[in-house]
Protein backbone atom coordinates (compact mmCIF):
# COMPACT_ATOMS: atom_id res chain seq x y z
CA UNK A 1 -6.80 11.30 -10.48
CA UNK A 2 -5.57 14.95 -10.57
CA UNK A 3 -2.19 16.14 -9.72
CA UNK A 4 -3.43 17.12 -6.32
CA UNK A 5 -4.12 13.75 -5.01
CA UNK A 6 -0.71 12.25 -6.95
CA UNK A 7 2.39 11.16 -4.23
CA UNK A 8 4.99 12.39 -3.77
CA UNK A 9 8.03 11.07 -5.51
CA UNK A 10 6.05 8.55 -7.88
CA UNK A 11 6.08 9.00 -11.72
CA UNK A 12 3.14 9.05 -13.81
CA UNK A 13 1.83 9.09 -16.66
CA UNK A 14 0.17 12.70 -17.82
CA UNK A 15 -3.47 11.08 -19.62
CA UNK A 16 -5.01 14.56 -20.21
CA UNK A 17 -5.55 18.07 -19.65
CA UNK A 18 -8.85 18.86 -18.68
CA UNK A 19 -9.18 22.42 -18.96
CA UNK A 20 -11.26 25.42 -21.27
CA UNK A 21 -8.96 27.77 -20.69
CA UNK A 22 -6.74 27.63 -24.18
CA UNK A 23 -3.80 29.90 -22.60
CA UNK A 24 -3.38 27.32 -19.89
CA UNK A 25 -3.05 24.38 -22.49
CA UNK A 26 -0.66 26.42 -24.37
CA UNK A 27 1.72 27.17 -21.03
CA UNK A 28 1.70 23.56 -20.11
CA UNK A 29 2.21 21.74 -23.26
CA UNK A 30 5.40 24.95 -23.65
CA UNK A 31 7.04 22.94 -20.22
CA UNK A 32 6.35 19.71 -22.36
CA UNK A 33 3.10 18.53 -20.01
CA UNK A 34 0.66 16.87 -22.82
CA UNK A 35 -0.99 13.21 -23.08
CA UNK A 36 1.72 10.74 -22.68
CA UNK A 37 4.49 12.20 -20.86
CA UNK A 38 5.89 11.09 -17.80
CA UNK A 39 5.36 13.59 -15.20
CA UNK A 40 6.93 13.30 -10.85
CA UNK A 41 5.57 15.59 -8.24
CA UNK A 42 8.65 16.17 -6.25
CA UNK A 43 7.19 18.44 -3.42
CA UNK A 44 3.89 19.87 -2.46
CA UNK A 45 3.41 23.24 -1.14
CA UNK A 46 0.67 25.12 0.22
CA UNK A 47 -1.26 26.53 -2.73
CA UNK A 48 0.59 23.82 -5.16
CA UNK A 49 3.44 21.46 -5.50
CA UNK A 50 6.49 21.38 -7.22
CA UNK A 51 6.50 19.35 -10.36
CA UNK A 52 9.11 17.22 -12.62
CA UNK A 53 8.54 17.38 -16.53
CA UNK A 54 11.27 15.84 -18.49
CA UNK A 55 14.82 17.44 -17.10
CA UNK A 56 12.94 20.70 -15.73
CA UNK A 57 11.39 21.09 -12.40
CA UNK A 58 8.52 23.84 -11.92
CA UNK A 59 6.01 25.10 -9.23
CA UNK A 60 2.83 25.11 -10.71
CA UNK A 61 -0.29 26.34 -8.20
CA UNK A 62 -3.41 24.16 -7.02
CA UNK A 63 -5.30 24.96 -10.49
CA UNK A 64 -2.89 24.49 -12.96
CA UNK A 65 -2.33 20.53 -11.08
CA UNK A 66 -5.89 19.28 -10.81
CA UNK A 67 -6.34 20.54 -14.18
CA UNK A 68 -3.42 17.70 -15.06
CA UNK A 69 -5.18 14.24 -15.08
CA UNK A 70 -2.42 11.04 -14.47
């Protein structure tokens, strides 16, 4: 399951990326989003949701989370 479809307030587990675009692998593995990191989706908003990745939070839009696989 994507980001997208994640609850709210849960923590998972980030499996992959799944994405050909190399400059969004680069941006997310930069806020420390890669294969085995926890990962909490603290809010969703329209167009995306608001995302926990170790001590940062971040809004990242509808592409960038159903590119993350948990």
């Amino acid at each position: 399951m994507n980001l997208m479809e994640a609850q709210v307030g849960k923590e998972y587990i980030v499996q992959r990326i799944e994405s050909d675009d190399e400059e969004m692998d680069a941006f997310l593995f930069s806020l420390g989003c890669y294969s085995g990191e926890p990962i909490t989706v603290v809010s969703r908003k329209r167009g995306g949701c608001v995302v926990s990745i170790k001590d940062g939070r971040y809004n990242i839009d509808s592409q960038l989370a159903s590119a993350i696989i948990v």
